[in-house]
N, C-alpha and C. Protein backbone atom coordinates (compact mmCIF):
# COMPACT_ATOMS: atom_id res chain seq x y z
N UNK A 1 6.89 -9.98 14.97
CA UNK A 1 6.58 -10.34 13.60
C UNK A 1 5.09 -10.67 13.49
N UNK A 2 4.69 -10.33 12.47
CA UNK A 2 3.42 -10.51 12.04
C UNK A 2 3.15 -11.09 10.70
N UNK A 3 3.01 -12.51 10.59
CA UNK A 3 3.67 -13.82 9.64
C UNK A 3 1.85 -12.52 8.74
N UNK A 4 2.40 -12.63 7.18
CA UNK A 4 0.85 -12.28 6.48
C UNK A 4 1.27 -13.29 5.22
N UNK A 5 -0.22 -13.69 5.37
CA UNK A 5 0.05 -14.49 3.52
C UNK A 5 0.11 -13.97 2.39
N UNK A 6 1.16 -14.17 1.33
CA UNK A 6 0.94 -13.46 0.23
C UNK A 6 -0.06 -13.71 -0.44
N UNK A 7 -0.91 -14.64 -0.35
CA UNK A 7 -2.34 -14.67 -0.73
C UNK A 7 -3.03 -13.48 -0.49
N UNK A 8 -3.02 -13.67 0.80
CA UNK A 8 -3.76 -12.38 1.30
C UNK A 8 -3.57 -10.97 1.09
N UNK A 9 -2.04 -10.57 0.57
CA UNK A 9 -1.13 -9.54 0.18
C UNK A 9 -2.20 -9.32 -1.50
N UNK A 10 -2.17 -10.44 -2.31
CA UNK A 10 -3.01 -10.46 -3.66
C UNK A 10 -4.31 -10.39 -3.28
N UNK A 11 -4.96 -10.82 -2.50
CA UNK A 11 -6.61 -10.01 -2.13
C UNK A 11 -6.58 -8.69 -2.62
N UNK A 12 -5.52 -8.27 -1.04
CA UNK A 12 -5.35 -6.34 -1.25
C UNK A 12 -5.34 -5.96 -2.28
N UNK A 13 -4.41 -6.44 -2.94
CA UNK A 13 -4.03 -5.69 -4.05
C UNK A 13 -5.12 -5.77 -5.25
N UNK A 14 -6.07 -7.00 -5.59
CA UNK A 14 -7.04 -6.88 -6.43
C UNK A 14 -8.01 -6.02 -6.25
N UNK A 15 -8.38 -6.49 -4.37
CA UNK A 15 -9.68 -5.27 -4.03
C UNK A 15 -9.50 -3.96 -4.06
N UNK A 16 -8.35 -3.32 -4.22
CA UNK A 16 -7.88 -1.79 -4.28
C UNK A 16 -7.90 -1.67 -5.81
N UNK A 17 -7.67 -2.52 -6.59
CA UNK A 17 -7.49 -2.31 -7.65
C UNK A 17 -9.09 -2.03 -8.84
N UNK A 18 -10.10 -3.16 -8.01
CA UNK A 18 -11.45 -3.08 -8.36
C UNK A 18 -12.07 -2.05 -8.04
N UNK A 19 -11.47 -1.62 -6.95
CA UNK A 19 -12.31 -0.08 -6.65
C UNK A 19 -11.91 1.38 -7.25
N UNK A 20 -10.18 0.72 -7.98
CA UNK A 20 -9.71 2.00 -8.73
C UNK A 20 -10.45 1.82 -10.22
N UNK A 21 -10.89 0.57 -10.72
CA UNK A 21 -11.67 0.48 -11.73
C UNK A 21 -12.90 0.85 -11.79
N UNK A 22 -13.48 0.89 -10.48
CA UNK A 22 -15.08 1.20 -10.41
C UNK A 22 -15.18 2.71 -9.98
N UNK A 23 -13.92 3.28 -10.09
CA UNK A 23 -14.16 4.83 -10.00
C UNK A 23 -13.77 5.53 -8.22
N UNK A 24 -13.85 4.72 -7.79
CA UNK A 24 -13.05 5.13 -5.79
C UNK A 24 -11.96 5.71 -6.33
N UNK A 25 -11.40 7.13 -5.92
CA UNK A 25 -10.18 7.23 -5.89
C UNK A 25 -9.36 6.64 -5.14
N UNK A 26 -9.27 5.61 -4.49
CA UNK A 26 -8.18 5.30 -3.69
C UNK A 26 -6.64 5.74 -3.95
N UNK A 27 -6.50 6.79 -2.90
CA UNK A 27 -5.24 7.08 -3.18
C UNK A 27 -3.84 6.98 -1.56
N UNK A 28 -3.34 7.00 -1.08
CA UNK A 28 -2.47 7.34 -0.05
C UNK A 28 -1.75 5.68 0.01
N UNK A 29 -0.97 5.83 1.12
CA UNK A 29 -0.48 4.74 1.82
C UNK A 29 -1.36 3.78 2.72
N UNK A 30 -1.24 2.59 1.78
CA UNK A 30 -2.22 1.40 2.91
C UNK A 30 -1.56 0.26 3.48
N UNK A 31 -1.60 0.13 4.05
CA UNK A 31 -0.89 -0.99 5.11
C UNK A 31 -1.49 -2.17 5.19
N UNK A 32 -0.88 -3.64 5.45
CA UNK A 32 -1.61 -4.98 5.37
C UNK A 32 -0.27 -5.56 5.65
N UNK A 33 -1.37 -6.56 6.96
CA UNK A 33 -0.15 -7.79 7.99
C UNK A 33 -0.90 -8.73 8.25
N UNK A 34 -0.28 -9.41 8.46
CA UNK A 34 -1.32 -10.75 9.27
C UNK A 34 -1.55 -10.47 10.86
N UNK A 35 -2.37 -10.84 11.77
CA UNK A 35 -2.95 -10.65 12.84
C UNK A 35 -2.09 -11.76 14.23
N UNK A 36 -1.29 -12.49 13.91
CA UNK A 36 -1.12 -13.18 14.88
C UNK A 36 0.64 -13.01 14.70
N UNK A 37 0.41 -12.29 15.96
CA UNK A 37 1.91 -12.25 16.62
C UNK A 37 2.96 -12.88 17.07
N UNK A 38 3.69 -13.48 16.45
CA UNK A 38 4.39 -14.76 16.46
C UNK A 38 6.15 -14.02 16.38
N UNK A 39 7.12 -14.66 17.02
CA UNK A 39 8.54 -14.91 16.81
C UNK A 39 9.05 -16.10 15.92
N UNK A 40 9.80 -15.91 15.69
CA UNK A 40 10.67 -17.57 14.85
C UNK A 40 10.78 -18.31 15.23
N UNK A 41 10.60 -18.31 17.10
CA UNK A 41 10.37 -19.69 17.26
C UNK A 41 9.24 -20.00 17.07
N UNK A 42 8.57 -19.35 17.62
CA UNK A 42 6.91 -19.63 17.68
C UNK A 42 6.36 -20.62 16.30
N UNK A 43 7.07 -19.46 14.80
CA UNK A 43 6.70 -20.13 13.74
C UNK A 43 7.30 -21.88 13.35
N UNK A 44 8.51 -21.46 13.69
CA UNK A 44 9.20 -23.33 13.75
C UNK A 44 8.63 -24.18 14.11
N UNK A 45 8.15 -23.95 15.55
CA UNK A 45 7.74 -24.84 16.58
C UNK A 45 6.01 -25.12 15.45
N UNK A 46 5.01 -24.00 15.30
CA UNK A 46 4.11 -24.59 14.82
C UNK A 46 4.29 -25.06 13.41
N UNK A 47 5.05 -24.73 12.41
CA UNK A 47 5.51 -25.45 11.83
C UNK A 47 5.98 -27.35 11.63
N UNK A 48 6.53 -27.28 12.67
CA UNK A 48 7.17 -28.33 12.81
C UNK A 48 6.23 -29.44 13.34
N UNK A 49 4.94 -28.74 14.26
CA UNK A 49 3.77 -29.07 14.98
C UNK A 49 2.71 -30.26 13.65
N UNK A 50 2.80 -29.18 12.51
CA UNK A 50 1.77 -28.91 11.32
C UNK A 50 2.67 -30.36 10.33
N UNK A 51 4.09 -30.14 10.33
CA UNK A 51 4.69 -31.30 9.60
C UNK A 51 4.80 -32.15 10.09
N UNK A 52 4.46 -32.57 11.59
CA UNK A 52 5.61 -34.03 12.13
C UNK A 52 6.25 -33.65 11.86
N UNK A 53 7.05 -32.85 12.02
CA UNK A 53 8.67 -32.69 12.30
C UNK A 53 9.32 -32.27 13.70
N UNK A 54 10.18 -33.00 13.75
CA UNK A 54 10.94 -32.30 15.66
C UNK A 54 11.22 -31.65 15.79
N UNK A 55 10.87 -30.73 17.05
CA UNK A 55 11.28 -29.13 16.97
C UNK A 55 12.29 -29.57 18.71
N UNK A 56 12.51 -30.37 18.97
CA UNK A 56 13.55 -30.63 20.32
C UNK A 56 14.32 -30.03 20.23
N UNK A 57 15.42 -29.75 18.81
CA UNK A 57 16.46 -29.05 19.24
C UNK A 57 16.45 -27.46 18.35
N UNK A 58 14.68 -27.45 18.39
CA UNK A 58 15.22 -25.42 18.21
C UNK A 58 15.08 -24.73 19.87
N UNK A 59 16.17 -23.63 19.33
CA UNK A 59 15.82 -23.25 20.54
C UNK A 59 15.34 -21.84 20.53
N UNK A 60 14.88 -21.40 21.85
CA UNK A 60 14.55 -19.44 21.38
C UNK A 60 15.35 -18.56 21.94
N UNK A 61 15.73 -17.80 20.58
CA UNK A 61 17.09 -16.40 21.30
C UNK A 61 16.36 -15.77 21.40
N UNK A 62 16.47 -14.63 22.22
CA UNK A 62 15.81 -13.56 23.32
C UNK A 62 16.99 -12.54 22.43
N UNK A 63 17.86 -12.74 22.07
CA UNK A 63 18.85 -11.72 21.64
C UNK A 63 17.82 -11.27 20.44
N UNK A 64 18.31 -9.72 20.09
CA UNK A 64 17.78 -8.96 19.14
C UNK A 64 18.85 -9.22 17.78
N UNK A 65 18.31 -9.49 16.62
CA UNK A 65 19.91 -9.76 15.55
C UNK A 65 20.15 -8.65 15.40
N UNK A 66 21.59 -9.04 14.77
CA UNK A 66 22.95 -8.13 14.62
C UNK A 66 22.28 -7.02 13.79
N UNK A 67 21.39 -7.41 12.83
CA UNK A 67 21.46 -6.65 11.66
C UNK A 67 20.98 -5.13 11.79
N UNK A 68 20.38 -4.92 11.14
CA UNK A 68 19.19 -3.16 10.87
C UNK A 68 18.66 -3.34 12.62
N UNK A 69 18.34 -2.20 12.96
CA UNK A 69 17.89 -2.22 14.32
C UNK A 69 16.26 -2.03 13.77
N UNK A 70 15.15 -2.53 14.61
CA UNK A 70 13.93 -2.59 14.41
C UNK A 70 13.33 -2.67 15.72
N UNK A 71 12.02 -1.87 15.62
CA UNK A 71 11.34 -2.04 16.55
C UNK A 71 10.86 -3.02 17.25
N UNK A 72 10.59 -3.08 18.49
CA UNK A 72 9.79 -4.53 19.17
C UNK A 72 8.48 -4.67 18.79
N UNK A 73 7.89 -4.09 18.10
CA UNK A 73 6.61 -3.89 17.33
C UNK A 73 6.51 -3.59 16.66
N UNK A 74 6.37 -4.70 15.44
CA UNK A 74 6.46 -3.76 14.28
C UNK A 74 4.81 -4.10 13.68
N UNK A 75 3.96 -4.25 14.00
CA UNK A 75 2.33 -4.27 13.64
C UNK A 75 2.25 -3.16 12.71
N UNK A 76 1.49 -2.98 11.56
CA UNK A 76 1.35 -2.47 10.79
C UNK A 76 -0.05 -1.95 10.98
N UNK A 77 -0.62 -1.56 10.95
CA UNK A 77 -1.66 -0.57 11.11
C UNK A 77 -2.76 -0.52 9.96
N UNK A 78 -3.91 -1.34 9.84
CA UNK A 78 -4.36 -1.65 8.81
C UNK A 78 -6.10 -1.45 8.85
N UNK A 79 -6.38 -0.74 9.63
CA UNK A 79 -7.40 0.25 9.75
C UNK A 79 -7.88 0.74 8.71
N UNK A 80 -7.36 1.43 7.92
CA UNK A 80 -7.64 2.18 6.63
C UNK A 80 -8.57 1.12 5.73
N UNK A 81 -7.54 0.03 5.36
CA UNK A 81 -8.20 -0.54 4.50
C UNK A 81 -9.38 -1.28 5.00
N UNK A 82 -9.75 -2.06 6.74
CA UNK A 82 -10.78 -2.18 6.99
C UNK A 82 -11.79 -1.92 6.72
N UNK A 83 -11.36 -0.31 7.02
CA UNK A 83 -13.00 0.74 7.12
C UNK A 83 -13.66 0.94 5.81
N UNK A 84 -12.74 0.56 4.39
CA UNK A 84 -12.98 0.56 3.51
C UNK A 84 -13.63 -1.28 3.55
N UNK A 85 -13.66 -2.00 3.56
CA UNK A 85 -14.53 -3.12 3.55
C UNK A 85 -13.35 -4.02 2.62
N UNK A 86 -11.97 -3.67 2.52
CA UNK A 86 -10.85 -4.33 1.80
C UNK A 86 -9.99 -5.25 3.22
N UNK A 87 -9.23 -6.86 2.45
CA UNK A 87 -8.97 -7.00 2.97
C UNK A 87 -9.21 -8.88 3.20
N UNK A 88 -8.40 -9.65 3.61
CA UNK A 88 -8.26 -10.53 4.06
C UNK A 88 -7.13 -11.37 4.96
N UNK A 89 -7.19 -11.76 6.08
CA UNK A 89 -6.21 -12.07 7.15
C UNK A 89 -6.16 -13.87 7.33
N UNK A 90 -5.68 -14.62 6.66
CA UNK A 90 -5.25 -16.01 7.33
C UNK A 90 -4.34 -16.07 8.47
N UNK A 91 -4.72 -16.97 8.93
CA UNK A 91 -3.63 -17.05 10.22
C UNK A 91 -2.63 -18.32 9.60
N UNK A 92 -1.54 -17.69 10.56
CA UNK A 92 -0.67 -18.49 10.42
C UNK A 92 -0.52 -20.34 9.91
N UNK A 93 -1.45 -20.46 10.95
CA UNK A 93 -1.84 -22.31 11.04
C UNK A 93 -2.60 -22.45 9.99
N UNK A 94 -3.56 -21.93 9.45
CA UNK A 94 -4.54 -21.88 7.87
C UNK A 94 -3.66 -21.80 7.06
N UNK A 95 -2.68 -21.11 6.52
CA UNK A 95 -1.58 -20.68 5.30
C UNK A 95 -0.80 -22.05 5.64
N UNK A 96 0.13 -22.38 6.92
CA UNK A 96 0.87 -23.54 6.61
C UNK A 96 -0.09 -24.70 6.18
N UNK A 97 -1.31 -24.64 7.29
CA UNK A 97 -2.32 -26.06 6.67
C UNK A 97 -2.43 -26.05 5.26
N UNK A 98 -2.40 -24.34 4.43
CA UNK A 98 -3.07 -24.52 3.02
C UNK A 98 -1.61 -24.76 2.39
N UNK A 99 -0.24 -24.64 2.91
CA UNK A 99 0.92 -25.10 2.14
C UNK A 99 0.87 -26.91 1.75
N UNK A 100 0.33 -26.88 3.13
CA UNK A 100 1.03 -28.32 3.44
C UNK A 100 -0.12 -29.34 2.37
N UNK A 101 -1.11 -29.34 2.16
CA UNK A 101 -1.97 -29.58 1.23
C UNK A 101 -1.64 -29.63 -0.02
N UNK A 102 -1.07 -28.75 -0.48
CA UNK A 102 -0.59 -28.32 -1.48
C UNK A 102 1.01 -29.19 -2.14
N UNK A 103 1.69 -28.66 -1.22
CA UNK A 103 2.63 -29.96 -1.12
C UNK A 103 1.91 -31.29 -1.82
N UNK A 104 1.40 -31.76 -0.62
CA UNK A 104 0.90 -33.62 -0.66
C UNK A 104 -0.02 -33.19 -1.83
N UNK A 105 -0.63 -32.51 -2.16
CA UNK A 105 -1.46 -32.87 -3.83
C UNK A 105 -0.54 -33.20 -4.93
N UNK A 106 0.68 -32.24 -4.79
CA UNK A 106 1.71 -32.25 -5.72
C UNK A 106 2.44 -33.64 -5.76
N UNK A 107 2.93 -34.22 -4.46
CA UNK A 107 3.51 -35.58 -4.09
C UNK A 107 2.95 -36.50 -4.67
N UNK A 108 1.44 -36.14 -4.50
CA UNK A 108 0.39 -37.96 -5.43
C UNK A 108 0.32 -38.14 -4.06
């Protein structure tokens, strides 16, 4: 898994969109993920890291789920829009830090 912020998902989509206004044809299939390769535990655990919260009793399955079969890699390939100068990547720990902020502003 490759955790991407939907923040960052709305970058893409404005900066493709400014360049279809300023006359770029941008046309084909473009791809956009976040950069840090993480499992569910991984995300819990820093999660839980980021809240004070206890992560003692998660644990990590190694099993593949039941569901749709999927690759062990599923990285998305996001080259294209690079080379075009489009594009923005938070990491994981930045997006929960910018949740968790967000939260407590809302709390008072």
């Amino acid at each position: 898994r490759y955790p991407t912020s939907v923040d960052d998902v709305a970058v893409v989509c404005r900066q493709l969109a400014e360049r279809r206004r300023d006359g770029d044809p941008v046309r084909g299939i473009y791809h956009w993920s976040g950069s840090d390769e993480m499992t569910k535990y991984d995300m819990a655990l820093e999660m839980g890291k980021l809240f004070g919260l206890p992560t003692g009793h998660v644990v990590s399955n190694k099993e593949p789920s039941k569901g749709a079969p999927r690759p062990h890699n599923s990285r998305l390939d996001t080259k294209r829009l690079e080379e075009l100068g489009i594009g923005r990547k938070t990491s994981f720990r930045d997006g929960m830090l910018g949740l968790k902020e967000n939260l407590l502003s809302k709390l008072g």
